[in-house]
Protein backbone atom coordinates (compact mmCIF):
# COMPACT_ATOMS: atom_id res chain seq x y z
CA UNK A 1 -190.71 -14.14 -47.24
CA UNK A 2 -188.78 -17.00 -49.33
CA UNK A 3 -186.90 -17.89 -45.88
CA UNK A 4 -189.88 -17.94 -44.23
CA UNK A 5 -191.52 -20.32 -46.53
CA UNK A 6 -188.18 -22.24 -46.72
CA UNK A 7 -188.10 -22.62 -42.86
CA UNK A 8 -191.73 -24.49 -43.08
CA UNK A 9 -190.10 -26.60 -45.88
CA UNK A 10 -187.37 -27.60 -44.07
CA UNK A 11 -189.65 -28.07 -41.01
CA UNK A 12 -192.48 -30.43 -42.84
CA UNK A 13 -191.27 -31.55 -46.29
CA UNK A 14 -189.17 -35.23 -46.20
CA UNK A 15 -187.60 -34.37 -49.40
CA UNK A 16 -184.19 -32.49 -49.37
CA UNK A 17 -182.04 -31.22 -52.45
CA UNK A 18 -179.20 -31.70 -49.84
CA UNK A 19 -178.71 -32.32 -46.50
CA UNK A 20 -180.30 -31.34 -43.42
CA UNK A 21 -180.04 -30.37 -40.10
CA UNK A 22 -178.96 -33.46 -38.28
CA UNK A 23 -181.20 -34.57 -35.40
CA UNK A 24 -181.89 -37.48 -32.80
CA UNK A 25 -179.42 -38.40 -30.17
CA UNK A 26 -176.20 -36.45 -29.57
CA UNK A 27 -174.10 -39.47 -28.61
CA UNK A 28 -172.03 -39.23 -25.26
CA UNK A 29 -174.72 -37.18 -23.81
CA UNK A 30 -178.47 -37.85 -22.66
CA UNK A 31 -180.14 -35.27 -24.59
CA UNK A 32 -180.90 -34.97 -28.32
CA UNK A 33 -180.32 -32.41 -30.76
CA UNK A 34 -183.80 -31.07 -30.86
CA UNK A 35 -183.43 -30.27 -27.52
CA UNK A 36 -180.36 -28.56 -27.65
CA UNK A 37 -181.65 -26.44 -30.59
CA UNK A 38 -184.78 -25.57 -28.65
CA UNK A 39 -182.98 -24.14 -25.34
CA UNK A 40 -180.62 -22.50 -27.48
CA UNK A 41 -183.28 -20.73 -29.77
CA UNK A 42 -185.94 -19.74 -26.85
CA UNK A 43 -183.64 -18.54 -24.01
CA UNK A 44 -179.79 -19.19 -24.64
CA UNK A 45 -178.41 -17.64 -27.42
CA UNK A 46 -180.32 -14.23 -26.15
CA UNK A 47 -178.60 -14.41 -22.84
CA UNK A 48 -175.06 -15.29 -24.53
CA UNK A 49 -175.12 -12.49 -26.68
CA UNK A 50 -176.06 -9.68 -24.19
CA UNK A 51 -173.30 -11.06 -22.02
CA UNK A 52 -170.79 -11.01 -24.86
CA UNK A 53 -171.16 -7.09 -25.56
CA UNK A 54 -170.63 -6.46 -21.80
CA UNK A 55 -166.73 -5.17 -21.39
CA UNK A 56 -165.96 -7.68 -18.95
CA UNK A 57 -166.83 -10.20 -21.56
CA UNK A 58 -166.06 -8.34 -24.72
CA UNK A 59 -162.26 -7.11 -23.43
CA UNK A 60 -159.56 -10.39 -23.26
CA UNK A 61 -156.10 -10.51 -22.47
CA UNK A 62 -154.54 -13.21 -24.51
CA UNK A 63 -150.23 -13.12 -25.53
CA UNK A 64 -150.49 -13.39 -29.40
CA UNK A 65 -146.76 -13.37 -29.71
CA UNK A 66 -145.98 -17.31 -28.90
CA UNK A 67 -143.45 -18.67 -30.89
CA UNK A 68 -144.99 -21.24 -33.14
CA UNK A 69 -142.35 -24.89 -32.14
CA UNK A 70 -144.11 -26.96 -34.92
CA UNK A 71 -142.68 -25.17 -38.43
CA UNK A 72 -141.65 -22.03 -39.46
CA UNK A 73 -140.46 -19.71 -42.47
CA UNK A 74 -141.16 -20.33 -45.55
CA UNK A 75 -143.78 -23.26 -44.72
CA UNK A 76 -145.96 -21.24 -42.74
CA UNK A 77 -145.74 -18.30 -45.20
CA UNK A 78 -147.19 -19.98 -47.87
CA UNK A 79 -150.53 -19.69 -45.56
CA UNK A 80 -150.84 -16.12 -45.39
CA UNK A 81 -154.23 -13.92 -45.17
CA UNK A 82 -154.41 -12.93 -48.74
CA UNK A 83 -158.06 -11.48 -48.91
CA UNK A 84 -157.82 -7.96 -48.71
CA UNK A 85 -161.51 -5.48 -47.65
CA UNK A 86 -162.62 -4.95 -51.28
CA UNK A 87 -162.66 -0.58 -50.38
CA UNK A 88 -159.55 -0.68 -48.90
CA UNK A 89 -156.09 -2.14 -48.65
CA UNK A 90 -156.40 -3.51 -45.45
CA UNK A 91 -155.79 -7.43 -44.88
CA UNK A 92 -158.66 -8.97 -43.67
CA UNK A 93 -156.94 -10.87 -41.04
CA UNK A 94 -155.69 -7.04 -39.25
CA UNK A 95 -156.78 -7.20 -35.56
CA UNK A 96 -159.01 -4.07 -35.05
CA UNK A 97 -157.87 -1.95 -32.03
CA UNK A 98 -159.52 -0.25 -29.52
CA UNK A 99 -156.91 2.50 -27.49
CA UNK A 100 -159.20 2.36 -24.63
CA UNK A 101 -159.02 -1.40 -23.87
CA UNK A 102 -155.19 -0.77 -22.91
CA UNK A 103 -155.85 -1.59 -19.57
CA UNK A 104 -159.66 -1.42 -18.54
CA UNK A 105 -158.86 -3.11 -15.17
CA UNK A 106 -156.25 -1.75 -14.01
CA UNK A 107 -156.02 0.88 -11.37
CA UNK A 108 -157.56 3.80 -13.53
CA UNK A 109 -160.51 1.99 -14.55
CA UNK A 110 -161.07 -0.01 -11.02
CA UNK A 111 -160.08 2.76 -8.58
CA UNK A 112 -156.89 0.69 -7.53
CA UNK A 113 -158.78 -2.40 -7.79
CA UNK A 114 -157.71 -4.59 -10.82
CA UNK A 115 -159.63 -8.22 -10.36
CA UNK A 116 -162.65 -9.81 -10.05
CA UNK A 117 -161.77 -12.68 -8.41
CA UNK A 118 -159.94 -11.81 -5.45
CA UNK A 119 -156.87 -14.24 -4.90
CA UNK A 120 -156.72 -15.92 -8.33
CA UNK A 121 -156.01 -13.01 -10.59
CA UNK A 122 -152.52 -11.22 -10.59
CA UNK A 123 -152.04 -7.85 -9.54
CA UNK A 124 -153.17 -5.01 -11.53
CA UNK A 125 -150.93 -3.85 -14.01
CA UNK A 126 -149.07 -0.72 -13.02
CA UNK A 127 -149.73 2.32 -15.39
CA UNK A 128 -146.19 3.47 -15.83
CA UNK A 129 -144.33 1.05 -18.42
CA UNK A 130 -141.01 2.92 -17.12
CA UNK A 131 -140.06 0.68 -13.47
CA UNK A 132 -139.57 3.33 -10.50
CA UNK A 133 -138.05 0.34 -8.43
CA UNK A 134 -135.80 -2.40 -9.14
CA UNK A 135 -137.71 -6.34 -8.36
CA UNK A 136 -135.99 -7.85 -5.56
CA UNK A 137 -136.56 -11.32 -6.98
CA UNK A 138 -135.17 -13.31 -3.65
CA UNK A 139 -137.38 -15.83 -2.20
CA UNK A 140 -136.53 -18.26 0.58
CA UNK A 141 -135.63 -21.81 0.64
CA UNK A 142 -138.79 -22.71 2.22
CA UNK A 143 -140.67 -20.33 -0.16
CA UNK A 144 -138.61 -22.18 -3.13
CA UNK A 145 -140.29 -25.47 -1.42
CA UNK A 146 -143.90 -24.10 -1.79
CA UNK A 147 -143.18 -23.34 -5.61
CA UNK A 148 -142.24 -26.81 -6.25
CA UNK A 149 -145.16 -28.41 -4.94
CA UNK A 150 -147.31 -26.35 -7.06
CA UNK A 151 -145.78 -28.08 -9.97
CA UNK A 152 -145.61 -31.03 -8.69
CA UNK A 153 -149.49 -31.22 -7.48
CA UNK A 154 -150.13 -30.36 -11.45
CA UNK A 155 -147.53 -33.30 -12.40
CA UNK A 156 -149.12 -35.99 -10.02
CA UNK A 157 -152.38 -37.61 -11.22
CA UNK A 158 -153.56 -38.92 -8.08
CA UNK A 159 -154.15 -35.53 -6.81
CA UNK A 160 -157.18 -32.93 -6.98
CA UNK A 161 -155.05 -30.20 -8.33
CA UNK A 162 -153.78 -32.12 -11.57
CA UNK A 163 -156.01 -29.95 -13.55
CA UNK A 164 -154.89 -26.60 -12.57
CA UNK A 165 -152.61 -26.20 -15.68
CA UNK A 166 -155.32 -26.83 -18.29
CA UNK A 167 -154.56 -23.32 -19.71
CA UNK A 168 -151.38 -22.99 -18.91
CA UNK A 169 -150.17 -23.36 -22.77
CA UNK A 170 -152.29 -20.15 -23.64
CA UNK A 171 -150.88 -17.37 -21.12
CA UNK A 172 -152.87 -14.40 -20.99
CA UNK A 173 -149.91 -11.83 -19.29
CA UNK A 174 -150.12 -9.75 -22.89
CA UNK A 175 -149.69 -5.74 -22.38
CA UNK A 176 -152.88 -4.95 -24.05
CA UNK A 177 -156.62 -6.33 -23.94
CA UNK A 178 -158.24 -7.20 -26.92
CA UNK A 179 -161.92 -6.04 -27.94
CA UNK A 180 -163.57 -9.24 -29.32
CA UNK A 181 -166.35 -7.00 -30.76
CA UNK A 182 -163.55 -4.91 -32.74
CA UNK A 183 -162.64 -8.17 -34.04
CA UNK A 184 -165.64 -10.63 -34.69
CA UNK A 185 -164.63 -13.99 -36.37
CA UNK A 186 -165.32 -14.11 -40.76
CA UNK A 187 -163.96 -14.25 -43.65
CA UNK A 188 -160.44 -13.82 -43.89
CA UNK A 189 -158.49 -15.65 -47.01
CA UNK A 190 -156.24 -17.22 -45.08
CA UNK A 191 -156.08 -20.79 -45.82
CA UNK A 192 -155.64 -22.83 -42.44
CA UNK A 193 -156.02 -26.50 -43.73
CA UNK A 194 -152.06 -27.44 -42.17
CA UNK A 195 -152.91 -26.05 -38.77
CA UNK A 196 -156.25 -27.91 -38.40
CA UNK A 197 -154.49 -31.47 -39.97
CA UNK A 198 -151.45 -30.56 -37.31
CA UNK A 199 -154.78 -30.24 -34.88
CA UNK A 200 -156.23 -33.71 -35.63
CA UNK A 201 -152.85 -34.86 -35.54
CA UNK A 202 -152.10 -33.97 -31.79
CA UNK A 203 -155.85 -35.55 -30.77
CA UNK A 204 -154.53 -39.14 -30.42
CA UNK A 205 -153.73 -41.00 -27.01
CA UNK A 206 -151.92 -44.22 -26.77
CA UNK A 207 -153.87 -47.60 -25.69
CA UNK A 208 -152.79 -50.62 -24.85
CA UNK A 209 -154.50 -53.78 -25.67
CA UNK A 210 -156.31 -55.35 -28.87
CA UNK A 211 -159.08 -52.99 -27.96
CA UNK A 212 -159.54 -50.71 -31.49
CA UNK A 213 -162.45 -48.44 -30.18
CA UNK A 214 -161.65 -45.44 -29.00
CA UNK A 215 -161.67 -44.65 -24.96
CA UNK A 216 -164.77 -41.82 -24.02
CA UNK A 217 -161.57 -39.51 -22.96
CA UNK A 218 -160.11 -39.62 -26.85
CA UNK A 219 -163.80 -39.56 -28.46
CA UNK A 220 -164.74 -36.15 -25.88
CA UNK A 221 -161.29 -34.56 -27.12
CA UNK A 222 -161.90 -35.32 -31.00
CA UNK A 223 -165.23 -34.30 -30.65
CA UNK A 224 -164.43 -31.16 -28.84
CA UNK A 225 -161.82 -30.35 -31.40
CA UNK A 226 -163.87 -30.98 -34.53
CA UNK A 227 -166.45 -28.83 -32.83
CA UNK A 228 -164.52 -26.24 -32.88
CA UNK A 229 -163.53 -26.38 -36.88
CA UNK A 230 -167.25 -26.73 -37.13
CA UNK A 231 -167.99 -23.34 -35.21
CA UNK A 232 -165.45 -21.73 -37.24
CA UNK A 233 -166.39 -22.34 -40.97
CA UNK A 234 -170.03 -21.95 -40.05
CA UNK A 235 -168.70 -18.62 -38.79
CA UNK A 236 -166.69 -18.13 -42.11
CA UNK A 237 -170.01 -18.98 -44.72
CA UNK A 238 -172.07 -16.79 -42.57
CA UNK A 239 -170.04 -13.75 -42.57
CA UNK A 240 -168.06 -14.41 -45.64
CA UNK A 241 -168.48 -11.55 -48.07
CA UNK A 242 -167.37 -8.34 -46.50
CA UNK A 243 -169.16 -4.68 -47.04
CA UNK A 244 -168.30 -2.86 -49.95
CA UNK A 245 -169.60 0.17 -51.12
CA UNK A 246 -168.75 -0.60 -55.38
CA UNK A 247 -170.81 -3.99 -54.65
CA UNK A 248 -173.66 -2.24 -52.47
CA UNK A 249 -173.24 -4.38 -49.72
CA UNK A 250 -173.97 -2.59 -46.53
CA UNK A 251 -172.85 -5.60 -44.18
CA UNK A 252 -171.43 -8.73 -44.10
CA UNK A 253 -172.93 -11.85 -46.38
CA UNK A 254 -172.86 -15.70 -46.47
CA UNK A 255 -171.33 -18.36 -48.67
CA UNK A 256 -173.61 -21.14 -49.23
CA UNK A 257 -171.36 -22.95 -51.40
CA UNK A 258 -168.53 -22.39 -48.38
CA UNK A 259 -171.13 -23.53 -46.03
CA UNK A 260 -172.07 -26.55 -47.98
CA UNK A 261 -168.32 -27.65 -48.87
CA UNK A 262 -167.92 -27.92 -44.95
CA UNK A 263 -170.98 -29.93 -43.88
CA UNK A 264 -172.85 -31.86 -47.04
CA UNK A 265 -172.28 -35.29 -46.16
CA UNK A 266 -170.96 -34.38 -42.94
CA UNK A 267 -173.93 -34.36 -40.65
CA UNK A 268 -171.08 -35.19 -37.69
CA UNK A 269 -169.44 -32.55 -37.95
CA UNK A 270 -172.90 -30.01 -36.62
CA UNK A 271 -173.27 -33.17 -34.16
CA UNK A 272 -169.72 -32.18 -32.28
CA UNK A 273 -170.73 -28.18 -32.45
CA UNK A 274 -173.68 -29.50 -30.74
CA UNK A 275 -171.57 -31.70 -28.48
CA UNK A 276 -169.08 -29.36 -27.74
CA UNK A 277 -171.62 -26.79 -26.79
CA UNK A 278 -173.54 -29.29 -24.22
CA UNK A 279 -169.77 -29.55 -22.69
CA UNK A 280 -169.61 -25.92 -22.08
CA UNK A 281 -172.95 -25.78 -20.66
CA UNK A 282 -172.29 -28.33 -17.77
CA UNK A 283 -169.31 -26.82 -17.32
CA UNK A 284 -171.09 -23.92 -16.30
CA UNK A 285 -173.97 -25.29 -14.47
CA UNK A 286 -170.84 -27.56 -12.60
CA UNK A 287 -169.90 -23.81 -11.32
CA UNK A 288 -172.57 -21.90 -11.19
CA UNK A 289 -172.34 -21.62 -7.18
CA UNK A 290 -168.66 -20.31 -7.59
CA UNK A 291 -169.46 -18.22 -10.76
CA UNK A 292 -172.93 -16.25 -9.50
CA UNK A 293 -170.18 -14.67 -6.63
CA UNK A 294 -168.05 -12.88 -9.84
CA UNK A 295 -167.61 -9.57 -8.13
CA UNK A 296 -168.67 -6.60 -10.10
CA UNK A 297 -165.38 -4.50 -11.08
CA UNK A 298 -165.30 -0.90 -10.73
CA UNK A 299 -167.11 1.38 -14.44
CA UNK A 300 -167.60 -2.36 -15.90
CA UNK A 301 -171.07 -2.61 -15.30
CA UNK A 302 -173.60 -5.50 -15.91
CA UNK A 303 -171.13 -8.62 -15.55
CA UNK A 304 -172.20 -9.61 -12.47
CA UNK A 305 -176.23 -9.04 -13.09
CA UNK A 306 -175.79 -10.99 -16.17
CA UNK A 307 -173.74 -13.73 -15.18
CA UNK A 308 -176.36 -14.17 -12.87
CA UNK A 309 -179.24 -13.84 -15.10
CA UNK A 310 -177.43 -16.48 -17.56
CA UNK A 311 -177.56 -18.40 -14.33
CA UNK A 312 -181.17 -18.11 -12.61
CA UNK A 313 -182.71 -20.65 -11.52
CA UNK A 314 -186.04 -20.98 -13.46
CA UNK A 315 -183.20 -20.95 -16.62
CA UNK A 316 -180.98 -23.58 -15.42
CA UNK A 317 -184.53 -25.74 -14.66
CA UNK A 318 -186.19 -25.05 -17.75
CA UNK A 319 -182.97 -25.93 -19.80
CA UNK A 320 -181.83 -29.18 -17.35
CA UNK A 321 -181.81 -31.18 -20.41
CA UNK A 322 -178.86 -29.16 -21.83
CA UNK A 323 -177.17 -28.10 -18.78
CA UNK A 324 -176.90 -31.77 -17.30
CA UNK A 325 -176.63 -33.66 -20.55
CA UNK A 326 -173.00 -34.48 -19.96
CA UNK A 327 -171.42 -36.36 -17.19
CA UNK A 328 -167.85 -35.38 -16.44
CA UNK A 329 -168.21 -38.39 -13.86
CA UNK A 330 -167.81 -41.19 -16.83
CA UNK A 331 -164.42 -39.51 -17.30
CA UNK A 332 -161.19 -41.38 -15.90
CA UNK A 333 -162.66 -44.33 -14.81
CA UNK A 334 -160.80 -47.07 -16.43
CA UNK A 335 -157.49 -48.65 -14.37
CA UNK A 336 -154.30 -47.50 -16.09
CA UNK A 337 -150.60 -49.27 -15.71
CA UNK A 338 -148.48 -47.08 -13.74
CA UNK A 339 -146.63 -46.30 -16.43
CA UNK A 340 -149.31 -44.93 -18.86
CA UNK A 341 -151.40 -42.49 -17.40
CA UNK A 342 -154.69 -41.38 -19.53
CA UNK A 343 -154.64 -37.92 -18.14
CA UNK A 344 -151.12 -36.97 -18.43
CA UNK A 345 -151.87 -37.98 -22.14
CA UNK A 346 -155.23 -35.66 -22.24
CA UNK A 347 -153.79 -33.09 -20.87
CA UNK A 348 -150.55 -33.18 -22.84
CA UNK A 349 -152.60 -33.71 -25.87
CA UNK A 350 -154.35 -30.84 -25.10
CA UNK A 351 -151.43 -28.52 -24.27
CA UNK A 352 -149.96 -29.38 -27.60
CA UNK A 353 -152.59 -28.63 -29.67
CA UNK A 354 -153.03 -25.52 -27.79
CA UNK A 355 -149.56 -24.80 -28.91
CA UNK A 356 -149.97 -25.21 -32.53
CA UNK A 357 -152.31 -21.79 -32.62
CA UNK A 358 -149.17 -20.15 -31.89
CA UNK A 359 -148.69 -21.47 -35.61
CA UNK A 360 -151.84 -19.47 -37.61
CA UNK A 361 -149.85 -16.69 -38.88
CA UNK A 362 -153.54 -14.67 -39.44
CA UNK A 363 -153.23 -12.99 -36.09
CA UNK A 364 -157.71 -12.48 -35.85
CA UNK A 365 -158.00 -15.81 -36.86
CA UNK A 366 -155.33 -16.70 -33.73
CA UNK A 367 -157.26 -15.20 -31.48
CA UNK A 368 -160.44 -16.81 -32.05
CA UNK A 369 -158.81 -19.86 -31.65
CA UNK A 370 -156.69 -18.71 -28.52
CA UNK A 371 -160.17 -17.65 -27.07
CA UNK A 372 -161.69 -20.65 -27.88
CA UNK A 373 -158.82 -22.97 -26.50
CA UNK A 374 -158.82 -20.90 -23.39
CA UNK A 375 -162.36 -21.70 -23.21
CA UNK A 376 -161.72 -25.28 -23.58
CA UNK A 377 -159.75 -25.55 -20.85
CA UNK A 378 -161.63 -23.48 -18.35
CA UNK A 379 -164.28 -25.87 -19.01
CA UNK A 380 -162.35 -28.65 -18.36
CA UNK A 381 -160.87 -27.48 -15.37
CA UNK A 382 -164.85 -26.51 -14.30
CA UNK A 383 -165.77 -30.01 -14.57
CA UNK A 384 -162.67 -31.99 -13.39
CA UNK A 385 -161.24 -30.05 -10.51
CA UNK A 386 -162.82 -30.27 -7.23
CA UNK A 387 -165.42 -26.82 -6.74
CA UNK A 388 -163.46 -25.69 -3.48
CA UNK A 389 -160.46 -24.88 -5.59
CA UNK A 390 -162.48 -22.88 -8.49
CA UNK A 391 -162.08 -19.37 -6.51
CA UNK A 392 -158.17 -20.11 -6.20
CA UNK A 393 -157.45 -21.30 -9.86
CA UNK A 394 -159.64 -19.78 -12.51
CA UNK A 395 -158.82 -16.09 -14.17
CA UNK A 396 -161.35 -13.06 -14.91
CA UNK A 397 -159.56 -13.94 -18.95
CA UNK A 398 -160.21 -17.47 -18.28
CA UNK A 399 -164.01 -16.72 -17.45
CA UNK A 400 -164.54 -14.19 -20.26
CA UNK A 401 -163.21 -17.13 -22.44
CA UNK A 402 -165.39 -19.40 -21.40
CA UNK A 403 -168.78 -16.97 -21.53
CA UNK A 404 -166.89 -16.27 -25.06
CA UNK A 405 -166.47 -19.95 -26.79
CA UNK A 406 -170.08 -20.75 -25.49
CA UNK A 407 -171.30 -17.61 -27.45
CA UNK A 408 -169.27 -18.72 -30.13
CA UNK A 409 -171.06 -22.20 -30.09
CA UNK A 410 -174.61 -20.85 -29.67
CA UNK A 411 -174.45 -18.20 -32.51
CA UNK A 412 -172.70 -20.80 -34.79
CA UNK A 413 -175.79 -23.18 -33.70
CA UNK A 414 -178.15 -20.65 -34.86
CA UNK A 415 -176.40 -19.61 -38.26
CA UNK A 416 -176.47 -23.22 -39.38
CA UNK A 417 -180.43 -23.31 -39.24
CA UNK A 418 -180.07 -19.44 -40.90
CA UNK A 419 -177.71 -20.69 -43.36
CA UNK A 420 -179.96 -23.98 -44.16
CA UNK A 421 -182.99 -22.54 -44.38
CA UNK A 422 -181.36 -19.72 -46.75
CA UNK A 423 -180.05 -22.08 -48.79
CA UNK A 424 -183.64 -23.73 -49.15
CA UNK A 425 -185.07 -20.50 -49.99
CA UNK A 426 -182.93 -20.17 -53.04
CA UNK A 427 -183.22 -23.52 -54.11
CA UNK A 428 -186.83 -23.26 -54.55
CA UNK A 429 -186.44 -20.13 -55.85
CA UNK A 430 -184.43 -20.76 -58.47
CA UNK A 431 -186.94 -23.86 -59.27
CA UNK A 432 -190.19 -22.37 -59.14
């Protein structure tokens, strides 16, 4: 009843006790925040969440073992997960594990078949760990040829394929899947303020000139990166306080002072979780012919009737505002000097902060952000390769990311109005 009341409040009243959900125009896009909200609340975040409990969405293969190149030792282990479940010993920052998502498309759970996407996913993983045959590893010199020119299409800026590598920094060739629902992002004491400043730190790209404002290409990577932080700690206050039996909590709870820490006097930071969201979105609308094809895999049912559902027409009309509110085309417009290119910089920005998750020594808290870089740079590569190279270059891990991060984005969206309107509720309580 109180957040009921609260939610009128915020709706109607023009006084605040603190601040409020930010609104107007999301810069760098042609929509506004009330809009966003809107298509999220009505239609979205429904869709995303059904998709995310489907196992094609819900099971991930990303290598958690990468070597962290930044620091190491003792530096790093001053940041470890320290909060422990209050009923048991276990760390809070313990991946849960799932025996059954060993290898859910492989041959035993696809009938031989192994991947969605026909020519741009790697054989299924054999069954046997123990090899029946040694790897003849020869190739020939012409073959040798062909492998070069791979690299070098990613290496040369002028060409279509310079995007292919966007996730390359984030492999996903791990021995085991991951069930994201075993291991749903909260609370977990670890204190990740070095990794996040190492973050901000990567997000810079040279200029040239007495020009002091950013480039669009610097502002859409900032703002993509701070959306991210913002989608995590709105995650953390919203499922802060863990279950626990001696406390009579029966599920997770929220920090309002956490949440209010993070965004009071901050109204930019929800602006880039909207940003980054309306990214996503076109990224998917940009690929929406090559992504209503995924092909169902064998006992994983739903993906493909979902995907398209997420996708349907009437949807993508009815929530234009969202789904074409960025243009990719602004992108890369400007003439560089041969010697400074603006995308080898974005891109090498982007691979190096992709690299410093390798440094979160919380694994669950890694993974999250693995997922959500993954996501990133599926996106990208949605909106800045050309769409007759999608079915050739983008993974059945790199879609679930993607489907993933913009879940992510959407239920952080909607626990920020949860978490605003609870905090009104109490206010008022406690004053009346």
């Amino acid at each position: 009843m109180l957040a009921a009341f609260a939610a009128l409040v915020l709706a109607a009243s023009p006084f605040s006790p603190f601040d409020v959900l930010p609104s107007g125009p999301l810069a760098d896009t042609q929509c506004n925040l009330e809009t966003v909200e809107a298509a999220n609340e009505h239609q979205l975040h429904t869709l995303l969440a059904e998709l995310s409990t489907a196992p094609f969405f819900r099971l991930i293969n990303v290598n958690m073992d990468g070597k962290c190149q930044y620091w190491g030792g003792p530096e790093e282990e001053e940041h470890v997960c320290v909060s422990k479940a209050e009923d048991t010993a276990e760390p809070l920052c313990t991946l849960g594990t799932d025996n059954s998502a060993s290898d859910p498309f492989g041959a035993a759970a696809t009938g031989g078949g192994g991947s969605p996407f026909s020519s741009s996913m790697s054989p299924p993983r054999e069954q046997s760990s123990v090899p029946t045959d040694p790897v003849d590893v020869t190739i020939t010199p012409e073959e040798h040829a062909y492998v070069g020119t791979i690299a070098e299409d990613c290496n040369d800026e002028t060409l279509p394929s310079f995007w292919l590598d966007m996730c390359s920094a984030i492999p996903t060739n791990a021995s085991d899947y991951v069930n994201l629902q075993l291991n749903e992002e909260s609370y977990t004491g670890y204190n990740g303020s070095h990794v996040w400043a190492a973050i901000y730190n990567e997000n810079c790209l040279v200029r040239t000139g007495s020009d002091q404002n950013i480039c669009l290409e610097e502002r859409v990577l900032y703002r993509l990166l701070s959306g991210m932080h913002a989608a995590t700690n709105t995650h953390v206050a919203r499922f802060y306080h863990p279950p626990s039996k001696r406390k009579n909590r029966t599920d997770w709870e929220p920090d309002l002072a956490y949440f209010a820490r993070q965004f009071d006097g901050h109204p930019e930071r929800l602006k880039n979780l909207h940003f980054a969201f309306v990214v996503l979105l076109r990224a998917v609308r940009r690929a929406s012919p090559f992504l209503s094809t995924l092909k169902e895999v064998g006992g994983m049912m739903d993906a493909t009737a979902l995907v398209r559902r997420f996708l349907d027409t009437a949807i993508l009309k009815s929530c234009s505002a969202v789904f074409e509110a960025f243009d990719e085309g602004l992108l890369f417009r400007e003439e560089q000097a041969s010697w400074w290119s603006l995308k080898k910089q974005f891109k090498g920005v982007f691979h190096n902060v992709s690299r410093v998750i390798d440094c979160v020594s919380c694994q669950k808290c890694r993974l999250h952000a693995k997922v959500t870089m993954l996501g990133y740079g599926t996106a990208l590569k949605l909106l800045l390769l050309p769409p007759e190279l999608f079915p050739t270059s983008v993974s059945r891990d790199e879609v679930a990311a993607l489907f993933n991060t913009l879940h992510k984005f959407s239920s952080a969206i909607t626990h920020v109005k949860e978490l605003t309107e609870l905090r009104y509720a109490r206010y008022y309580a406690a004053d009346g």
